[in-house]
PDB file of N, CA and C in Angstrom:
ATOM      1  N   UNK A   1     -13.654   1.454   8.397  1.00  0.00           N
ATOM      2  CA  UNK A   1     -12.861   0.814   7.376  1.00  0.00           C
ATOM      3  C   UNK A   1     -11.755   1.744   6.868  1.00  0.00           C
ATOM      4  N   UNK A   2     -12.039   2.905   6.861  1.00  0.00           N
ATOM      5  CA  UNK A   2     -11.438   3.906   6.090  1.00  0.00           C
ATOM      6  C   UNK A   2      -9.835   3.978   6.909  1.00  0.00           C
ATOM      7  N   UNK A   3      -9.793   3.998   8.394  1.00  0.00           N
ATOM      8  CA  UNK A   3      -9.284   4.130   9.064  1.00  0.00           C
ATOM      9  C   UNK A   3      -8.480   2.915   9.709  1.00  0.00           C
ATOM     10  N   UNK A   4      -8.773   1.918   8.997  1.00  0.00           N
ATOM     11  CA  UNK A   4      -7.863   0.585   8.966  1.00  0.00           C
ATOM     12  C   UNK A   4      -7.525   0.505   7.668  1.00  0.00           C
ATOM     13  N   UNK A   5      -7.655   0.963   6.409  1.00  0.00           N
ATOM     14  CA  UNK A   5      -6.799   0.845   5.532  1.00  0.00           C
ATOM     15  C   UNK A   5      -5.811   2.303   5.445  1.00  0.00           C
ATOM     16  N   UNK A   6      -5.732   3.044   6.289  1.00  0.00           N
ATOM     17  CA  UNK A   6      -4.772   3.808   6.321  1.00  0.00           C
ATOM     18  C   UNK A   6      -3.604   3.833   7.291  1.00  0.00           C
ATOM     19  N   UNK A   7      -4.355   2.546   8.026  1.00  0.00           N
ATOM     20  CA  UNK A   7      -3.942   1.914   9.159  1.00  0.00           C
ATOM     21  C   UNK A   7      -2.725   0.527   8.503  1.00  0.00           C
ATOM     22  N   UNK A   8      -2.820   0.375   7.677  1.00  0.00           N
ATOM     23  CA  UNK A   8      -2.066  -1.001   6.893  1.00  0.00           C
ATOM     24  C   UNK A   8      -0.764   0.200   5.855  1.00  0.00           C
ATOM     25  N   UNK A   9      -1.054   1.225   5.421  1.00  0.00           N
ATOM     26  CA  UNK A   9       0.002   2.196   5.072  1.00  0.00           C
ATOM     27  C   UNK A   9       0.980   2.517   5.772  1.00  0.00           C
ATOM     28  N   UNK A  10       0.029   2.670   7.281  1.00  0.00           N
ATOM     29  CA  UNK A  10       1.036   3.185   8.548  1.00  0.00           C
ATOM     30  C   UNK A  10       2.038   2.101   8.618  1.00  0.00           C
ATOM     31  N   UNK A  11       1.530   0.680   8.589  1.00  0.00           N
ATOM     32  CA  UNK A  11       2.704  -0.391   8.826  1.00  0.00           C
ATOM     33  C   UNK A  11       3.700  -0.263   7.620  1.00  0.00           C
ATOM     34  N   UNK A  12       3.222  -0.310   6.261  1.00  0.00           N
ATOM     35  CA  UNK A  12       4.316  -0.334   5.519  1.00  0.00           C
ATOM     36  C   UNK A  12       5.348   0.609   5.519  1.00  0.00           C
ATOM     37  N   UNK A  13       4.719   2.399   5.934  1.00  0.00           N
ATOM     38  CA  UNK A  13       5.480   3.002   6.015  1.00  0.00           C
ATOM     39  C   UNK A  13       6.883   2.855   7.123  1.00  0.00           C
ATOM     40  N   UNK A  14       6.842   2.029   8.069  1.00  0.00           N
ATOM     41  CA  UNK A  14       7.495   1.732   9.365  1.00  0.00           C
ATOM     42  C   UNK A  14       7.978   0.272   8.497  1.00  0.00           C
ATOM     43  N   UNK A  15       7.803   0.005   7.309  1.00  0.00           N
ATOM     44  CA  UNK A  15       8.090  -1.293   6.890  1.00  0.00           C
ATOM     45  C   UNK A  15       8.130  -3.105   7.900  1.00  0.00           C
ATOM     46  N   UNK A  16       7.139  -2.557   9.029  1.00  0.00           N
ATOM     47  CA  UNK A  16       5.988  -3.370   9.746  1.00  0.00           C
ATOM     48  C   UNK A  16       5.152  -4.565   8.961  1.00  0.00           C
ATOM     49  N   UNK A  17       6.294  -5.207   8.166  1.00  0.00           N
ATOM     50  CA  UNK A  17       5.396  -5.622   7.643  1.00  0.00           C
ATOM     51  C   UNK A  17       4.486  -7.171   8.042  1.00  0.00           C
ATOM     52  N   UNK A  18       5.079  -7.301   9.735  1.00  0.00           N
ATOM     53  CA  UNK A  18       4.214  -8.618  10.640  1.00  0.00           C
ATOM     54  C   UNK A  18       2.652  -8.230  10.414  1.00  0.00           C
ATOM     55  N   UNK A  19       3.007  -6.824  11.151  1.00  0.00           N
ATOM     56  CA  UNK A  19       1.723  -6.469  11.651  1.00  0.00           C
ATOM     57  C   UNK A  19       0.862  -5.785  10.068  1.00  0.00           C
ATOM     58  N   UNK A  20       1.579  -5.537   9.269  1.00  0.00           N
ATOM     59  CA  UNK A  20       0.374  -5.295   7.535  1.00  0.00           C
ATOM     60  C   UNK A  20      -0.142  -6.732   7.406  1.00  0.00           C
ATOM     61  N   UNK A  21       0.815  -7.584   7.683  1.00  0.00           N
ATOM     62  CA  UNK A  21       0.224  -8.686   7.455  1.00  0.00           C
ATOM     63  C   UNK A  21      -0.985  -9.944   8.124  1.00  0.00           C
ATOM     64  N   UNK A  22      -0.972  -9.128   9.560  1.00  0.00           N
ATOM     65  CA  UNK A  22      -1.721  -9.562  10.586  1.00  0.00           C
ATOM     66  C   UNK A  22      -3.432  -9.012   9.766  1.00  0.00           C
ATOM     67  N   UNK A  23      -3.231  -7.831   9.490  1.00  0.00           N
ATOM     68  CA  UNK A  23      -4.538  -7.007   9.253  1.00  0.00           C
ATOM     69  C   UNK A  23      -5.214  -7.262   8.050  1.00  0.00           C
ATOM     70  N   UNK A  24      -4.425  -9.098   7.828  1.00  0.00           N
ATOM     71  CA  UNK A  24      -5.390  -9.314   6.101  1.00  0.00           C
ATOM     72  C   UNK A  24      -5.642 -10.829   6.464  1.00  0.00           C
ATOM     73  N   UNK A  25      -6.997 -10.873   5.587  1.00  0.00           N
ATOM     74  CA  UNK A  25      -6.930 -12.452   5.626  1.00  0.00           C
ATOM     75  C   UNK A  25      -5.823 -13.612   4.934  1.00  0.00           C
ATOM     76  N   UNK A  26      -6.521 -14.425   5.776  1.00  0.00           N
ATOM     77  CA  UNK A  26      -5.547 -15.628   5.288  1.00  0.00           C
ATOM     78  C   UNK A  26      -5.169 -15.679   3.259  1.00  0.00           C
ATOM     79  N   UNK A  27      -6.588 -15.520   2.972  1.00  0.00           N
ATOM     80  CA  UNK A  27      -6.569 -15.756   1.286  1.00  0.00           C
ATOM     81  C   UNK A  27      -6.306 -14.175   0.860  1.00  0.00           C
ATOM     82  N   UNK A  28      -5.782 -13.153   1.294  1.00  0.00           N
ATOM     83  CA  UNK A  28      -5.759 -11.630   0.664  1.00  0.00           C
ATOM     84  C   UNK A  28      -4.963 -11.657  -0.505  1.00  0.00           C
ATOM     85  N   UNK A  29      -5.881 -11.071  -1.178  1.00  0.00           N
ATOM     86  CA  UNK A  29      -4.953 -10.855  -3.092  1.00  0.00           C
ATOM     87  C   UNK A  29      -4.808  -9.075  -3.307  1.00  0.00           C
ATOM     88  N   UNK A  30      -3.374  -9.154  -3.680  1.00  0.00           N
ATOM     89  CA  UNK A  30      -2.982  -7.745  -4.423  1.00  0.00           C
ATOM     90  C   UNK A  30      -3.202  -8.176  -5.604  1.00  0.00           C
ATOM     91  N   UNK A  31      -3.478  -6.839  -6.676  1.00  0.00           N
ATOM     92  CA  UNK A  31      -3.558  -6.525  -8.030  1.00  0.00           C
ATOM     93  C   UNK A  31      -2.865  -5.186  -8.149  1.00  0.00           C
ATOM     94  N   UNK A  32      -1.734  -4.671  -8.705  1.00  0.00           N
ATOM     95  CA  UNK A  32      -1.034  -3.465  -9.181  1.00  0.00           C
ATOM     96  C   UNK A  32      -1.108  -3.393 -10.837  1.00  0.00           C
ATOM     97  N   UNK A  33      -0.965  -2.450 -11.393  1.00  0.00           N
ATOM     98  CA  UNK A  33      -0.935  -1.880 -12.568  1.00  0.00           C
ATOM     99  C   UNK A  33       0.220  -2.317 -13.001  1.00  0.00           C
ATOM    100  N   UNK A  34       0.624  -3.206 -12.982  1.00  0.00           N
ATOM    101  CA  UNK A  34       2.150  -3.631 -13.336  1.00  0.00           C
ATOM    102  C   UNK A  34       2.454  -4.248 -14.786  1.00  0.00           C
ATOM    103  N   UNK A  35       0.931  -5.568 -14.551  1.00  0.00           N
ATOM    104  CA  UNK A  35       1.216  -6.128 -15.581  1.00  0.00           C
ATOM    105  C   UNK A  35       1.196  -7.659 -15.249  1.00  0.00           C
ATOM    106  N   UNK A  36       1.208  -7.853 -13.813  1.00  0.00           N
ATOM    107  CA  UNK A  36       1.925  -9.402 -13.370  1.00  0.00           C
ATOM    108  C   UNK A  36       0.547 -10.000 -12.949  1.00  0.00           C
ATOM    109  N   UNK A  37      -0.773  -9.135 -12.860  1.00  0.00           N
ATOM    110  CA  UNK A  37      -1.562  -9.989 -12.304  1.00  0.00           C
ATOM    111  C   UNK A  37      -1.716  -9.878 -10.992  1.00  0.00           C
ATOM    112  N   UNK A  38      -2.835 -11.221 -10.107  1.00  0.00           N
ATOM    113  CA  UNK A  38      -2.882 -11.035  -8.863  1.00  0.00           C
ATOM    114  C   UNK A  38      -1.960 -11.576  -7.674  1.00  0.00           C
ATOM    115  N   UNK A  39      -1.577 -11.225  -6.907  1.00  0.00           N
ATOM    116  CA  UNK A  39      -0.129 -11.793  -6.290  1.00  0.00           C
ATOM    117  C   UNK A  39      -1.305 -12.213  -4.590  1.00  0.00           C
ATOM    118  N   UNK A  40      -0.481 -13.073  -4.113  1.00  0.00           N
ATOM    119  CA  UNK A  40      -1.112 -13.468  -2.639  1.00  0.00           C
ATOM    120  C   UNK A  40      -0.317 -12.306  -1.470  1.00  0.00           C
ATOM    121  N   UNK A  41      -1.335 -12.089  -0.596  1.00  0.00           N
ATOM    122  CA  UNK A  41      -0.681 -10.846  -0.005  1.00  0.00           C
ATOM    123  C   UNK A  41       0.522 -11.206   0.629  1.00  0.00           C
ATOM    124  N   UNK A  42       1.371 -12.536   0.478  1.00  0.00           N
ATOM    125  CA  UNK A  42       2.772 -13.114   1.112  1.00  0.00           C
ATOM    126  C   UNK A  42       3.415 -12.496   0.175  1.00  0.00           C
ATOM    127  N   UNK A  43       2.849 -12.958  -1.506  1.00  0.00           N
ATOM    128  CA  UNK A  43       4.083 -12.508  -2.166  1.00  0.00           C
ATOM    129  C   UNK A  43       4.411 -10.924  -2.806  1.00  0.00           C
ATOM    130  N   UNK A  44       3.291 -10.323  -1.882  1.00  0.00           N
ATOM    131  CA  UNK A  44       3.457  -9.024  -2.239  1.00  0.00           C
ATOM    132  C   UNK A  44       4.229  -8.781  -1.300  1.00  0.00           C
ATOM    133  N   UNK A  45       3.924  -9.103   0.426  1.00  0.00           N
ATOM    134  CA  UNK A  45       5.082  -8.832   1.150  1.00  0.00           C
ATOM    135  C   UNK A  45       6.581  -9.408   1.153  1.00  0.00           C
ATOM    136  N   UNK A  46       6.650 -10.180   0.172  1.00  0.00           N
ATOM    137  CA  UNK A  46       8.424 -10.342  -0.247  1.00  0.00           C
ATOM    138  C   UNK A  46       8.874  -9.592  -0.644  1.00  0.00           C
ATOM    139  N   UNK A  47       7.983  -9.179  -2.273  1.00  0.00           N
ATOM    140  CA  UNK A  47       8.797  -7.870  -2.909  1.00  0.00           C
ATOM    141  C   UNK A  47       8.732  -6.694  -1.834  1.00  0.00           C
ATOM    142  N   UNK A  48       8.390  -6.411  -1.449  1.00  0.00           N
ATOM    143  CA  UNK A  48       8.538  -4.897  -0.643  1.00  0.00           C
ATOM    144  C   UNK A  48       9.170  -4.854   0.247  1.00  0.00           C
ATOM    145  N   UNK A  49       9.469  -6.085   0.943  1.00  0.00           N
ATOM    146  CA  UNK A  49      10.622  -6.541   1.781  1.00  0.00           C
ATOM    147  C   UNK A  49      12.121  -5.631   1.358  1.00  0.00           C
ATOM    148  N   UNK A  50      12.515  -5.747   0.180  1.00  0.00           N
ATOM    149  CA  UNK A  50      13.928  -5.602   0.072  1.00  0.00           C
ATOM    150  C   UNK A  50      13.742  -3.584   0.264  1.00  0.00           C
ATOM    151  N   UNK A  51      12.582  -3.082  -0.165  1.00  0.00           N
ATOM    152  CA  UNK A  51      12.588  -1.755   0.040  1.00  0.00           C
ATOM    153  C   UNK A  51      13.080  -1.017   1.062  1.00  0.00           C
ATOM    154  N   UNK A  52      12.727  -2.177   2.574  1.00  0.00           N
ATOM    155  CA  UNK A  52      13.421  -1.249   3.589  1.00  0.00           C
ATOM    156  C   UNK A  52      15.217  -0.870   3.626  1.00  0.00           C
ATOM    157  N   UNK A  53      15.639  -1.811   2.877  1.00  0.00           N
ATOM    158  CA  UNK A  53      17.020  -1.506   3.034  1.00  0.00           C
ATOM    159  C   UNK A  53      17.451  -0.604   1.669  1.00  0.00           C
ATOM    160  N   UNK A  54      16.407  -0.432   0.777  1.00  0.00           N
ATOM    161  CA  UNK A  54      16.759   0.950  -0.554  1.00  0.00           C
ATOM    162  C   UNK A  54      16.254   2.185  -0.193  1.00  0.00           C
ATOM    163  N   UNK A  55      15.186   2.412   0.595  1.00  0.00           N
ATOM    164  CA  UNK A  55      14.696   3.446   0.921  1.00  0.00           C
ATOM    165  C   UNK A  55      15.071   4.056   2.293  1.00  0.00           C
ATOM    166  N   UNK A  56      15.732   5.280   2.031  1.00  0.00           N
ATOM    167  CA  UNK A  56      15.399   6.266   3.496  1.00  0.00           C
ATOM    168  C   UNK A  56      14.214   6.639   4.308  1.00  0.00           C
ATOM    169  N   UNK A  57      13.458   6.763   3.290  1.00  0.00           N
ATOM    170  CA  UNK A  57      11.519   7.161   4.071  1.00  0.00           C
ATOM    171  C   UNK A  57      10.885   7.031   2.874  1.00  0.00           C
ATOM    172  N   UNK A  58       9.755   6.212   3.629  1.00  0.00           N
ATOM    173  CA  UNK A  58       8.260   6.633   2.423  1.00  0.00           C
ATOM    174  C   UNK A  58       6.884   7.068   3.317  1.00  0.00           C
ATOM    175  N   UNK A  59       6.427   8.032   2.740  1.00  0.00           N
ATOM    176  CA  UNK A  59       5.265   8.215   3.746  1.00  0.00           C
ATOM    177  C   UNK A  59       4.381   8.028   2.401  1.00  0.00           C
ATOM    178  N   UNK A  60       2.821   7.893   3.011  1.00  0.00           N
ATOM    179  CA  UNK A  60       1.949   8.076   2.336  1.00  0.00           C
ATOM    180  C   UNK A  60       0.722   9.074   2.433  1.00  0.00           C
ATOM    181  N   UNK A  61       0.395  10.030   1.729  1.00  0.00           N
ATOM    182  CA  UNK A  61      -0.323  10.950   1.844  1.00  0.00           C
ATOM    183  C   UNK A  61      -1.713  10.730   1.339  1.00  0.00           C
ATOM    184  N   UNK A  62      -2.869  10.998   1.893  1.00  0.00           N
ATOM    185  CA  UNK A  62      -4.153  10.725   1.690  1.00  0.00           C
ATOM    186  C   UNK A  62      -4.833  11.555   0.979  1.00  0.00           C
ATOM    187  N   UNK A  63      -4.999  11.759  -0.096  1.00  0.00           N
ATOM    188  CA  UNK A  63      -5.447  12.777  -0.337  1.00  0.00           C
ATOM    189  C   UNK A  63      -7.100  12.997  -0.710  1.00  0.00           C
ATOM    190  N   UNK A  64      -7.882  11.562  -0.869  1.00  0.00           N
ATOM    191  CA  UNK A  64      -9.309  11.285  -1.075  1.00  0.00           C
ATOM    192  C   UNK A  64      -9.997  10.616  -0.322  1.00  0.00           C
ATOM    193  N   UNK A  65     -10.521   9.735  -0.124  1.00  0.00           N
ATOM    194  CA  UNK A  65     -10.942   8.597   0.654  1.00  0.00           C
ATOM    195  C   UNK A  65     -12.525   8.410   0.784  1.00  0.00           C
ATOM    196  N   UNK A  66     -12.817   7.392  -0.217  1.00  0.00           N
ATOM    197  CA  UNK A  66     -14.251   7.185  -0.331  1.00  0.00           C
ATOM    198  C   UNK A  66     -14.739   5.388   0.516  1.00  0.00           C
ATOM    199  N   UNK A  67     -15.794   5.470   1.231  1.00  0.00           N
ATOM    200  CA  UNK A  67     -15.870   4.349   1.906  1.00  0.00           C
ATOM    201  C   UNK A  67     -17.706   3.795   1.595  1.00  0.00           C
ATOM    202  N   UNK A  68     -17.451   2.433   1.176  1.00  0.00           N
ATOM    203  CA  UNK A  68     -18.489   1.485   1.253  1.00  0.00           C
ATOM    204  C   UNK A  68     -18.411   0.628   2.551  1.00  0.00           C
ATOM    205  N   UNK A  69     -19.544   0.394   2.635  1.00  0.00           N
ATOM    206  CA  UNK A  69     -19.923  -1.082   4.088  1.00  0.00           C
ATOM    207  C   UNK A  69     -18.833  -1.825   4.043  1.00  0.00           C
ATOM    208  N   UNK A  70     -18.035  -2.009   3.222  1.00  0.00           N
ATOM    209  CA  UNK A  70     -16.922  -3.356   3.365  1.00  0.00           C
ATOM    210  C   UNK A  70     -15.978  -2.801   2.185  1.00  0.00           C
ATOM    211  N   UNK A  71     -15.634  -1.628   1.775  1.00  0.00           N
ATOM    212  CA  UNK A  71     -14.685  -1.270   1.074  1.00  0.00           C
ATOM    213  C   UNK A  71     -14.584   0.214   0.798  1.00  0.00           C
ATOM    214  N   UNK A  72     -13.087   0.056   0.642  1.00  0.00           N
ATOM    215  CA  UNK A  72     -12.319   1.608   0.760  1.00  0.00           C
ATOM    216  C   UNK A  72     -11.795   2.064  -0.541  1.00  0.00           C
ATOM    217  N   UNK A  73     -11.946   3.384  -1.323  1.00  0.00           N
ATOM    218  CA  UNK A  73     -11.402   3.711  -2.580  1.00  0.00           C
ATOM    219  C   UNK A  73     -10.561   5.051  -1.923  1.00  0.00           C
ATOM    220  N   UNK A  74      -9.415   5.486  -2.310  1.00  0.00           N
ATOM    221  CA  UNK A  74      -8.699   6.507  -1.621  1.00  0.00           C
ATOM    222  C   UNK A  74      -7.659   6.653  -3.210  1.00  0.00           C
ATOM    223  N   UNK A  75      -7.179   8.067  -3.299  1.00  0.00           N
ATOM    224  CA  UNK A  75      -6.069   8.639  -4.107  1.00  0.00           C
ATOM    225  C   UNK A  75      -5.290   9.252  -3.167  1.00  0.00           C
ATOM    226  N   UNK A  76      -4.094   8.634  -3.121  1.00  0.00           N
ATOM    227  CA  UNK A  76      -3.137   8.996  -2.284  1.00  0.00           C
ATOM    228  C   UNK A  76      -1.400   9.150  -3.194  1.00  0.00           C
ATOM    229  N   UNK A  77      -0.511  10.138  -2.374  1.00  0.00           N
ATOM    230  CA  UNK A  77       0.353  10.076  -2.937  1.00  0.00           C
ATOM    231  C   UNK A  77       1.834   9.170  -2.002  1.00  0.00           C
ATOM    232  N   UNK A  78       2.365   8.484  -2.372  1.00  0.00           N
ATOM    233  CA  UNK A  78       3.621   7.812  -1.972  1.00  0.00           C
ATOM    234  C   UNK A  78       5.197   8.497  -2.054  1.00  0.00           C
ATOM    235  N   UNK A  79       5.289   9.342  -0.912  1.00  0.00           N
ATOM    236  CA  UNK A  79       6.550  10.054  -1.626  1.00  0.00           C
ATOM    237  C   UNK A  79       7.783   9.399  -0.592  1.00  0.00           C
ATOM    238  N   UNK A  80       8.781   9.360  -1.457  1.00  0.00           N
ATOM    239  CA  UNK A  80      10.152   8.597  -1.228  1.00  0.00           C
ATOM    240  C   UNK A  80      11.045   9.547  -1.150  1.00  0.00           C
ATOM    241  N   UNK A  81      12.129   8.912  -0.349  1.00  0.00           N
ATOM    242  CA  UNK A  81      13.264   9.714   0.163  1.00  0.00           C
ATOM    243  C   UNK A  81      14.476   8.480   0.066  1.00  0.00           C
ATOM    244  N   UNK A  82      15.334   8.470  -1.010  1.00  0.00           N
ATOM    245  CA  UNK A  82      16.153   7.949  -0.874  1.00  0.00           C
ATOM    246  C   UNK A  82      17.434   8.196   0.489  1.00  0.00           C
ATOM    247  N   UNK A  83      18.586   7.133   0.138  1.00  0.00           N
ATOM    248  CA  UNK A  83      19.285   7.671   1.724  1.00  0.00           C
ATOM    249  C   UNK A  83      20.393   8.438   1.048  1.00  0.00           C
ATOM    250  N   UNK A  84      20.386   9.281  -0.092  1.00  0.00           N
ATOM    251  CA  UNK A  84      21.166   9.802  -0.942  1.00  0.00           C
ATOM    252  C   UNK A  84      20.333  11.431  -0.679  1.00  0.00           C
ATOM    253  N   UNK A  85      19.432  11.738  -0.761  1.00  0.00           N
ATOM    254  CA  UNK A  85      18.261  12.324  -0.372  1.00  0.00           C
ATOM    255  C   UNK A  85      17.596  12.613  -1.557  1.00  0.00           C
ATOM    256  N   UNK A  86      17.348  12.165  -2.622  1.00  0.00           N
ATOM    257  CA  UNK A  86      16.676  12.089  -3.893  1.00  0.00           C
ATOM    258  C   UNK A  86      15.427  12.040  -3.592  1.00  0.00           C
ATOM    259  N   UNK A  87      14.176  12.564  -4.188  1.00  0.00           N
ATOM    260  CA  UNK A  87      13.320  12.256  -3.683  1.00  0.00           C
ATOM    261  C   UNK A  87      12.180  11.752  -4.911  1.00  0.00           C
ATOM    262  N   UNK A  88      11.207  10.639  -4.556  1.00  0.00           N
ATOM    263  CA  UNK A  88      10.274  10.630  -5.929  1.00  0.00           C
ATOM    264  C   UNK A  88       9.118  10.612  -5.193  1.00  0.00           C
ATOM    265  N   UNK A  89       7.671  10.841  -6.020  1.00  0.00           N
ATOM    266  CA  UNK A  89       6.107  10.430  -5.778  1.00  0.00           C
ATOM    267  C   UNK A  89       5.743   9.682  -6.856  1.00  0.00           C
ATOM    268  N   UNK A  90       4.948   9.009  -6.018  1.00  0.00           N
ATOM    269  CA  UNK A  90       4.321   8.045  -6.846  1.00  0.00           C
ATOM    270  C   UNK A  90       3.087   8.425  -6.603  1.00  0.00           C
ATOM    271  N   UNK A  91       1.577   8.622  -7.397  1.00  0.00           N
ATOM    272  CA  UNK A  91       0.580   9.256  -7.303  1.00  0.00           C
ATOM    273  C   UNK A  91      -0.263   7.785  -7.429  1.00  0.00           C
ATOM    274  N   UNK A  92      -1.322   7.438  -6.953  1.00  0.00           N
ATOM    275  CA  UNK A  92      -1.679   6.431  -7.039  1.00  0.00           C
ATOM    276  C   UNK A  92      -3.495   6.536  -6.451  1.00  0.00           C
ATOM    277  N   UNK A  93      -4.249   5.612  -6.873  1.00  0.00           N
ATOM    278  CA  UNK A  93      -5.756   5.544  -6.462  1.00  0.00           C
ATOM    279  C   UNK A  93      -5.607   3.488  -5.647  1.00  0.00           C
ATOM    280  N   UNK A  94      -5.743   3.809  -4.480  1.00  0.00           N
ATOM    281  CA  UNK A  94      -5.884   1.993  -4.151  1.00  0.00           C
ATOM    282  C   UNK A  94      -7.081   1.605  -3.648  1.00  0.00           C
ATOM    283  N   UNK A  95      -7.490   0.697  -3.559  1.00  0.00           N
ATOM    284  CA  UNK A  95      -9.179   0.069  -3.304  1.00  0.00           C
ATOM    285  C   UNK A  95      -8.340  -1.224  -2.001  1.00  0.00           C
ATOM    286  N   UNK A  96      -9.255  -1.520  -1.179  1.00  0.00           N
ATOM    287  CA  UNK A  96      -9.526  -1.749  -0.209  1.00  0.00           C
ATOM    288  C   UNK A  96     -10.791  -2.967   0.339  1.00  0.00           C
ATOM    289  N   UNK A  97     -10.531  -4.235   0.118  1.00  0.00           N
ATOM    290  CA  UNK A  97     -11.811  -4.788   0.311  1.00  0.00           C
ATOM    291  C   UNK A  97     -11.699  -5.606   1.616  1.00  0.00           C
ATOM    292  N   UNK A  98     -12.817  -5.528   2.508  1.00  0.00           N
ATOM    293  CA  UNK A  98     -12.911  -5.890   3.666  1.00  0.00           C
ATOM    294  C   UNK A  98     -13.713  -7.358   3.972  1.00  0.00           C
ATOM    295  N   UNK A  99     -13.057  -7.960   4.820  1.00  0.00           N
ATOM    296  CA  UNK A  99     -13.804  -9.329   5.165  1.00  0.00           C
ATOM    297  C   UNK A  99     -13.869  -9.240   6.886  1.00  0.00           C
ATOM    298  N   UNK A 100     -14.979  -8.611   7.027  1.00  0.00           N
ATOM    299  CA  UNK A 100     -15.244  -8.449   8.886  1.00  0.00           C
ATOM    300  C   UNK A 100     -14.270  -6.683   8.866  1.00  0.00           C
ATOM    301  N   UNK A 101     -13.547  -6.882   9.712  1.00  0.00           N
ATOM    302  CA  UNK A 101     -12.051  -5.814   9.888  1.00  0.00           C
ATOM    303  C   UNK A 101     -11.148  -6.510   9.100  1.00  0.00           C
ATOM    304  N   UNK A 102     -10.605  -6.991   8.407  1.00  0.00           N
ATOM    305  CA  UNK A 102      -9.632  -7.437   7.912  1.00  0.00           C
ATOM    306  C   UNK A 102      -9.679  -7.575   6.485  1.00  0.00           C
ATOM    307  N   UNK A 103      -8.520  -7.027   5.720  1.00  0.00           N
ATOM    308  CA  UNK A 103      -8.476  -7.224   4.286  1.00  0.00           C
ATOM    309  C   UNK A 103      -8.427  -8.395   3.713  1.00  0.00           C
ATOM    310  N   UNK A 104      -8.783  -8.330   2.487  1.00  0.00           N
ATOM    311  CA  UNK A 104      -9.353  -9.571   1.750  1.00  0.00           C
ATOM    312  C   UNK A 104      -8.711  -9.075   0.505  1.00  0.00           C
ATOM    313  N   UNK A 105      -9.007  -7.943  -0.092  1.00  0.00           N
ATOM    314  CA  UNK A 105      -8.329  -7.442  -1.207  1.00  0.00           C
ATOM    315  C   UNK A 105      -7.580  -6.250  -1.627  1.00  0.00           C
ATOM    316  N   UNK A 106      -6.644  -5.906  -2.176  1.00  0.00           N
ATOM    317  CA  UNK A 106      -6.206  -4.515  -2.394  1.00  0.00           C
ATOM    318  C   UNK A 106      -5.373  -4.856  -4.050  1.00  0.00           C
ATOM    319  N   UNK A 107      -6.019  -3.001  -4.520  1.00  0.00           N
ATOM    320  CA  UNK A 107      -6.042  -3.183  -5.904  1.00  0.00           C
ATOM    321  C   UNK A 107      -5.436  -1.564  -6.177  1.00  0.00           C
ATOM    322  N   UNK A 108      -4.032  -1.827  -6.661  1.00  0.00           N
ATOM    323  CA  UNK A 108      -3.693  -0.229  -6.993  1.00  0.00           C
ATOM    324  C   UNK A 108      -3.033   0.200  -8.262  1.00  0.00           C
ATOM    325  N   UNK A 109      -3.637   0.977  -8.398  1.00  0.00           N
ATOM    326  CA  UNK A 109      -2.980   1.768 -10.051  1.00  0.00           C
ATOM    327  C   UNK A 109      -2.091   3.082  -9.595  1.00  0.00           C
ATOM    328  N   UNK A 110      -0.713   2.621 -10.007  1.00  0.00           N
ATOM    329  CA  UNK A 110      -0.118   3.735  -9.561  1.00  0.00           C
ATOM    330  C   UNK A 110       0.496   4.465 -10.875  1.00  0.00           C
ATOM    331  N   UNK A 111       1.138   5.589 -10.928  1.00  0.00           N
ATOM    332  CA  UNK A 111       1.572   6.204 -11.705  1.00  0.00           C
ATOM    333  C   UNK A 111       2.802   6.843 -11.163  1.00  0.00           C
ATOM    334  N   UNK A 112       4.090   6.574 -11.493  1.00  0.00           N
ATOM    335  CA  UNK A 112       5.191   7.427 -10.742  1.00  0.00           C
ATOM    336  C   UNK A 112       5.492   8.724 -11.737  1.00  0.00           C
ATOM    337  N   UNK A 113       5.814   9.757 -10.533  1.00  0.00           N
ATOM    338  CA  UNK A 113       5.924  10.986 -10.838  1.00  0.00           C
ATOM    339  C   UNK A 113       7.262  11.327 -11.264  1.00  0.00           C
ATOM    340  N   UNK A 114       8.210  10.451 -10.799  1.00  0.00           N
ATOM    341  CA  UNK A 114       9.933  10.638 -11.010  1.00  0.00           C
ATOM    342  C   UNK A 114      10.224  11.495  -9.821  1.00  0.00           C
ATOM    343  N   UNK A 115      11.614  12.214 -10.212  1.00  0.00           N
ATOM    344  CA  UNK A 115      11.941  13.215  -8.836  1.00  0.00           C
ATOM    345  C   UNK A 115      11.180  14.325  -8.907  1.00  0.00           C
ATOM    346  N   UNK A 116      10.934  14.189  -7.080  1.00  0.00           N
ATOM    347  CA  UNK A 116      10.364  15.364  -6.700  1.00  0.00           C
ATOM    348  C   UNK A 116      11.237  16.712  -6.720  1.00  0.00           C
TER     349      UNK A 116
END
């Protein structure tokens, strides 16, 4: 499990987002620290859509990674590279819930760091 939700980072980072979206179920719900509630994993992949054309690079760095039978808890950091070369992190803990191989849920509290 651990290794398919770091596997769904890899797509966003490549902003892949057919194939992030292949690797969830039909009903998959995001939850972010935002404020907005739970979004369907379509309409999470809209908003992040417009990112590929604001961002130069985002990688994501792993820095924890705890695994249950059917779910993943990980603290990872998100660092950005504008095409200006500015750079920010975003520090974040995301959860991971599994239906077979395939996501069902993802739940993240992030915290941005500003420029790196």
């Amino acid at each position: 499990m651990g290794e398919l939700a770091v596997q769904c980072l890899r797509h966003l980072e490549a902003c892949d987002f057919e194939s992030m979206r292949a690797m969830c179920t039909e009903s998959a719900t995001v939850w972010h620290n935002d404020g907005k509630g739970n979004q369907t994993i379509d309409e999470k992949i809209a908003q992040l859509k417009p990112l590929a054309d604001t961002v130069g690079s985002l990688r994501f760095d792993i820095t924890r990674q705890f695994q249950g039978e059917h779910e993943v808890l990980q603290q990872q950091v998100l660092r950005l590279t504008m095409p200006d070369g500015s750079r920010s992190e975003v520090h974040a803990a995301m959860y991971f819930r599994f239906d077979g191989d395939l996501i069902d849920r993802m739940e993240e509290y992030a915290y941005e760091m500003g420029p790196a």
